[in-house]
Protein backbone atom coordinates (compact mmCIF):
# COMPACT_ATOMS: atom_id res chain seq x y z
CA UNK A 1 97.49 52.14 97.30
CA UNK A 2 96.75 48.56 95.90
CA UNK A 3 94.25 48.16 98.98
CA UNK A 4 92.20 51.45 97.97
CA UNK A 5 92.38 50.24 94.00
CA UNK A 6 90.83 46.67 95.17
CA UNK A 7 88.18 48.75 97.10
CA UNK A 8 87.30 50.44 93.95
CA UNK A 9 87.39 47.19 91.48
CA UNK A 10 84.85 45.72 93.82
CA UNK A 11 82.66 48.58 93.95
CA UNK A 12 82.63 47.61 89.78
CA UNK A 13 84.59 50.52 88.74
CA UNK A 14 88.68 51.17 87.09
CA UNK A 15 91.15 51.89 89.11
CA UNK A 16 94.51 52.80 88.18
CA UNK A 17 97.35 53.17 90.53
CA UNK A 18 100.82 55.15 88.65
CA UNK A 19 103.62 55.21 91.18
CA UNK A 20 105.68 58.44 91.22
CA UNK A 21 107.11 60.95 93.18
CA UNK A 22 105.30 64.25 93.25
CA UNK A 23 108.08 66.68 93.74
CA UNK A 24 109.76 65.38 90.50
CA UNK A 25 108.68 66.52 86.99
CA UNK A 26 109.29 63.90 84.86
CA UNK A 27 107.70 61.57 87.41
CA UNK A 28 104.26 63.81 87.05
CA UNK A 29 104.44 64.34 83.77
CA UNK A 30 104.57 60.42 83.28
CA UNK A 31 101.67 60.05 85.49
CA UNK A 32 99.63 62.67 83.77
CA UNK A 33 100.16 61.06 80.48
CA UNK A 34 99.09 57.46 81.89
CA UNK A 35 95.97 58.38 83.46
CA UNK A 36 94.43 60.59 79.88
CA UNK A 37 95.96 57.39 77.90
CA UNK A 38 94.39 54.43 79.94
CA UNK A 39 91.06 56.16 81.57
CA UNK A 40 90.35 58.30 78.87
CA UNK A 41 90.28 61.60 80.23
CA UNK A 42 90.37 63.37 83.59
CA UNK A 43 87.36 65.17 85.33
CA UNK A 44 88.86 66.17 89.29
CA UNK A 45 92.77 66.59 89.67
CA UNK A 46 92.71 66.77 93.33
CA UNK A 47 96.41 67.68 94.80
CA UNK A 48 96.62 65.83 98.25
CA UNK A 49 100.26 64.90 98.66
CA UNK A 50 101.60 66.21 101.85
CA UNK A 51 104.84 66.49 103.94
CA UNK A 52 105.22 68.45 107.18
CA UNK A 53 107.83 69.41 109.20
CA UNK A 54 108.08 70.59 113.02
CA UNK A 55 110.95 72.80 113.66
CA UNK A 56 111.81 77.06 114.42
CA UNK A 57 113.33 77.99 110.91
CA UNK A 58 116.42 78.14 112.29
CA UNK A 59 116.55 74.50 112.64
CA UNK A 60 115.16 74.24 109.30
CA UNK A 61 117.91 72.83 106.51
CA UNK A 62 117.36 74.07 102.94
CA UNK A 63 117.53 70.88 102.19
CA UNK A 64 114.24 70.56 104.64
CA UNK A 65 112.72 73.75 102.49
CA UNK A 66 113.21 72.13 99.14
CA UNK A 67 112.06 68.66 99.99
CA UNK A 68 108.57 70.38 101.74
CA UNK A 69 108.31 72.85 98.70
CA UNK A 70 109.26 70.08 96.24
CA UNK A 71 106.01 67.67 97.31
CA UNK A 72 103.31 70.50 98.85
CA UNK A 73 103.85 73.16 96.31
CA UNK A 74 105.50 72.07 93.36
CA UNK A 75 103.82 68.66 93.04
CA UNK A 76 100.60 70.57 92.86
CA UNK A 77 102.33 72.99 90.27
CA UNK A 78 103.61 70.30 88.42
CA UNK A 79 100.11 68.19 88.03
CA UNK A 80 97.94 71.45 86.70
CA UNK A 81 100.91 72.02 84.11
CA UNK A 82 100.28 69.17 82.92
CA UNK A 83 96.61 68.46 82.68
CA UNK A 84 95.05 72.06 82.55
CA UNK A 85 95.76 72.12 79.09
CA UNK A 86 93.45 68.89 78.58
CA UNK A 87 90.83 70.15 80.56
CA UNK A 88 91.06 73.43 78.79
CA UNK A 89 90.22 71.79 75.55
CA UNK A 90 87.19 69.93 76.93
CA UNK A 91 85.86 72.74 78.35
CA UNK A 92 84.91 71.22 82.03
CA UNK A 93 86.69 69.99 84.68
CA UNK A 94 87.97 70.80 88.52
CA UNK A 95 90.96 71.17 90.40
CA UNK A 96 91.16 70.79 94.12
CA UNK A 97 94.07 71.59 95.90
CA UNK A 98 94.56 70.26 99.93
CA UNK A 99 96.13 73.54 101.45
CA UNK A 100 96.16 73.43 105.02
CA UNK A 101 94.93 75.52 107.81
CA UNK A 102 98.96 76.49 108.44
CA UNK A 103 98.10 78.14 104.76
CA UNK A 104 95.30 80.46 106.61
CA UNK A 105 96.73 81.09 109.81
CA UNK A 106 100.75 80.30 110.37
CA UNK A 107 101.42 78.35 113.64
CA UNK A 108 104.89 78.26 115.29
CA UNK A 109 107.10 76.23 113.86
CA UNK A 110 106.09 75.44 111.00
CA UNK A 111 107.88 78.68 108.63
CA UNK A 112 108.43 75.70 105.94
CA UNK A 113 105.18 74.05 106.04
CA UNK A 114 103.32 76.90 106.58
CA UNK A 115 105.01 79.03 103.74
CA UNK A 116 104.24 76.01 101.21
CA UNK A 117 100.54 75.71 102.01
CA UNK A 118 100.39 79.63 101.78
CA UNK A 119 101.70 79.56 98.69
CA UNK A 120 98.97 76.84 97.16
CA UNK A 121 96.17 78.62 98.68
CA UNK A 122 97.30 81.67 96.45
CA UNK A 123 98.07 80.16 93.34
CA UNK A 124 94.40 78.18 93.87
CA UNK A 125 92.96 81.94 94.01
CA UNK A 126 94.97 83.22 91.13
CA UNK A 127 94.22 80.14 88.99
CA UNK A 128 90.28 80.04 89.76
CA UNK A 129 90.18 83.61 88.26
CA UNK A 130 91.92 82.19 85.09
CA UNK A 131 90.04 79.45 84.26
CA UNK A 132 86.34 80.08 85.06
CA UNK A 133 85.98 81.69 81.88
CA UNK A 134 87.09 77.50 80.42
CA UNK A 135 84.38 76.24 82.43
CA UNK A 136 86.95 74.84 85.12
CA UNK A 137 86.27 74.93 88.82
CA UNK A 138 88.90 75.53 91.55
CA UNK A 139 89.02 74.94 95.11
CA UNK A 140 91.25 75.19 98.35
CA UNK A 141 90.88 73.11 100.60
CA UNK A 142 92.22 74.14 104.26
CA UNK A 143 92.04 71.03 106.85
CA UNK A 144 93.02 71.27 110.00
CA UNK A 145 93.49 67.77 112.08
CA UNK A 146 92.19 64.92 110.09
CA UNK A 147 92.88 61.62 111.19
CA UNK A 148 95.71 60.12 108.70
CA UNK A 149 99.15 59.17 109.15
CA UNK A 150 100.66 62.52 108.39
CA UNK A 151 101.16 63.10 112.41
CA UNK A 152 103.72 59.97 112.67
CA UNK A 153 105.11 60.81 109.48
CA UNK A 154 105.83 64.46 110.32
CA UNK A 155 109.16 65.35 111.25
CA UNK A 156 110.52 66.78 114.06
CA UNK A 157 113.56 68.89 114.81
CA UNK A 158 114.20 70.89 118.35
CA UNK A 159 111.11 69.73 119.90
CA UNK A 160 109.67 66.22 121.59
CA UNK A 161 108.42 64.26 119.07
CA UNK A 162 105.04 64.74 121.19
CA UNK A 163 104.34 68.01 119.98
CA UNK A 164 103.50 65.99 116.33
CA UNK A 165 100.56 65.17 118.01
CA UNK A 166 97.52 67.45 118.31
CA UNK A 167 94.60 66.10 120.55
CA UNK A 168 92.74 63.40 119.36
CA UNK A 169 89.24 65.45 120.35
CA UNK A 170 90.10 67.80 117.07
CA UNK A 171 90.92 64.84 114.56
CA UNK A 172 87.81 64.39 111.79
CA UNK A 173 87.40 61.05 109.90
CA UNK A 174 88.81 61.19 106.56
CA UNK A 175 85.42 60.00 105.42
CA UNK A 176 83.72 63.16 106.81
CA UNK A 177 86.87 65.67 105.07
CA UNK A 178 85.69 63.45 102.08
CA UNK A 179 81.86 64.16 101.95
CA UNK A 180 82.44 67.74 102.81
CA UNK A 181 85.49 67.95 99.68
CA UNK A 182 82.97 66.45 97.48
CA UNK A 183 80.19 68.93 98.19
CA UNK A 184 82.12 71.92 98.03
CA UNK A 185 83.22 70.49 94.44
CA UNK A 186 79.68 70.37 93.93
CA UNK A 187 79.27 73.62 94.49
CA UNK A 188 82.12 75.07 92.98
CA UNK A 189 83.38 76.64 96.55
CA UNK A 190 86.06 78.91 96.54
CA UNK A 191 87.50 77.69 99.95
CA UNK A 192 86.66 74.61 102.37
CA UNK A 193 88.01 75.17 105.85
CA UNK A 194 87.71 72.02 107.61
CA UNK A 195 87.13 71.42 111.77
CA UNK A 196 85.91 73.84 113.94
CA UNK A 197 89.34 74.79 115.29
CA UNK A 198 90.57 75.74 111.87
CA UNK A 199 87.22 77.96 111.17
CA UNK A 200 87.98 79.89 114.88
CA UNK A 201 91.31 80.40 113.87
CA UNK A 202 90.77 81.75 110.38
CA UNK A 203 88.04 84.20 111.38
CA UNK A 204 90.03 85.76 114.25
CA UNK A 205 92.80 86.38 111.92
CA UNK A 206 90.60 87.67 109.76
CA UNK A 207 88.57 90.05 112.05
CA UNK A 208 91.63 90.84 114.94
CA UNK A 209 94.69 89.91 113.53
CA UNK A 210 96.42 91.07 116.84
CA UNK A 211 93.96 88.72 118.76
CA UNK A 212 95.67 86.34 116.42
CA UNK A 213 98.87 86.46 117.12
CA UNK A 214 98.71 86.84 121.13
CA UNK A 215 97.23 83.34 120.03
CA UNK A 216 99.88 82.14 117.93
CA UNK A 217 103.11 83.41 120.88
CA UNK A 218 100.85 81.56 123.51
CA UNK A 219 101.54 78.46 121.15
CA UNK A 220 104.63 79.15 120.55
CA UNK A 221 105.43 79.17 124.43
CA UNK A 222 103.62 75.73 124.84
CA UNK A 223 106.48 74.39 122.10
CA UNK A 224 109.00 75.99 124.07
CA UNK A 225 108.21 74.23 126.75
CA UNK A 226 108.61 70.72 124.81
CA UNK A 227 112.07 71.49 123.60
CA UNK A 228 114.53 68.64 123.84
């Protein structure tokens, strides 16, 4: 985080950096408050906190549902509480929220994850209705494999920690996601699906969902075949 606020200082601009943890109110409400008091105002809340989990769902704790709902869903609901409002009164502003393509079309282990990013692409829908009429953009964002640490961070539960892994011939530069976020922010875009792979997948739900899910068992047969 300090490295990225350095980056930012020497490009001649402010940087703030407000630690908290997303899944906790107070936390966001504290960070909300910091960033309208010290820069002034805020212009793009972009939700991009993420945790995933690998595991069937009956491997998967409650505990494991409340942590992955606490930072991918509620961290997201938490932030637009909080600074909608401001951007209400000022009449401008945009809100991009980092789905997933697990929020398009649900892989195999993944009821958790999945179920969170589901849920964000649907309140993004709902809440881009509301607020057009404020002048406030919204957009989902839907990546599929983009080359951060979220693959060695995700855990894994049933399976060979392998299978956290997708091929590196899908992975897109953060720096490309980044270019193609800010466009479609641009543009006020309803939806940004990101990577080829994600785009094939979401269309053949879309136009055969059986097609779909012949897809989704042969995945779920390759996993079954990593099990510990």
């Amino acid at each position: 985080m300090k490295a990225t606020a350095d980056k930012i200082k020497a490009m001649g601009r402010k940087a703030l950096t407000v630690m908290a943890d997303v899944s906790k109110r107070d936390d966001v409400e504290r960070l909300c408050q910091t960033a309208i008091k010290e820069m002034g105002r805020v212009d793009i809340l972009m939700n991009n906190a993420g945790i995933a989990l690998i595991a069937e769902f009956t491997d998967t704790t409650l505990e494991d549902w409340e942590k992955i709902m606490g930072v991918n869903f509620w961290g997201p609901v938490y932030t637009i509480h909080y600074l909608l409002p401001h951007m209400i009164e000022r009449g401008s502003g945009h809100i991009v929220n980092v789905s997933s393509a697990a929020g398009l079309t649900p892989p195999p282990a993944a009821s958790a994850y999945s179920a969170s990013k589901f849920g964000l692409v649907g309140l993004t829908e709902v809440l881009r209705t509301e607020v057009e009429r404020f002048g406030i953009g919204v957009t989902a964002v839907c990546p599929s494999v983009i080359r951060t640490n979220i693959f060695d961070a995700t855990a894994v539960k049933g399976f060979k920690k392998e299978v956290a892994q997708p091929p590196a011939i899908f992975r897109k530069t953060p720096a490309r996601a980044a270019s193609q976020i800010i466009r479609a922010v641009k543009r006020n875009q309803a939806l940004l699906v990101i990577t080829a792979n994600a785009r094939i997948f979401y269309y053949t739900k879309r136009i055969s969902p059986v097609m779909f899910r012949l897809v989704a068992r042969g995945m779920l047969r390759d996993f079954l075949k990593k099990k510990e």
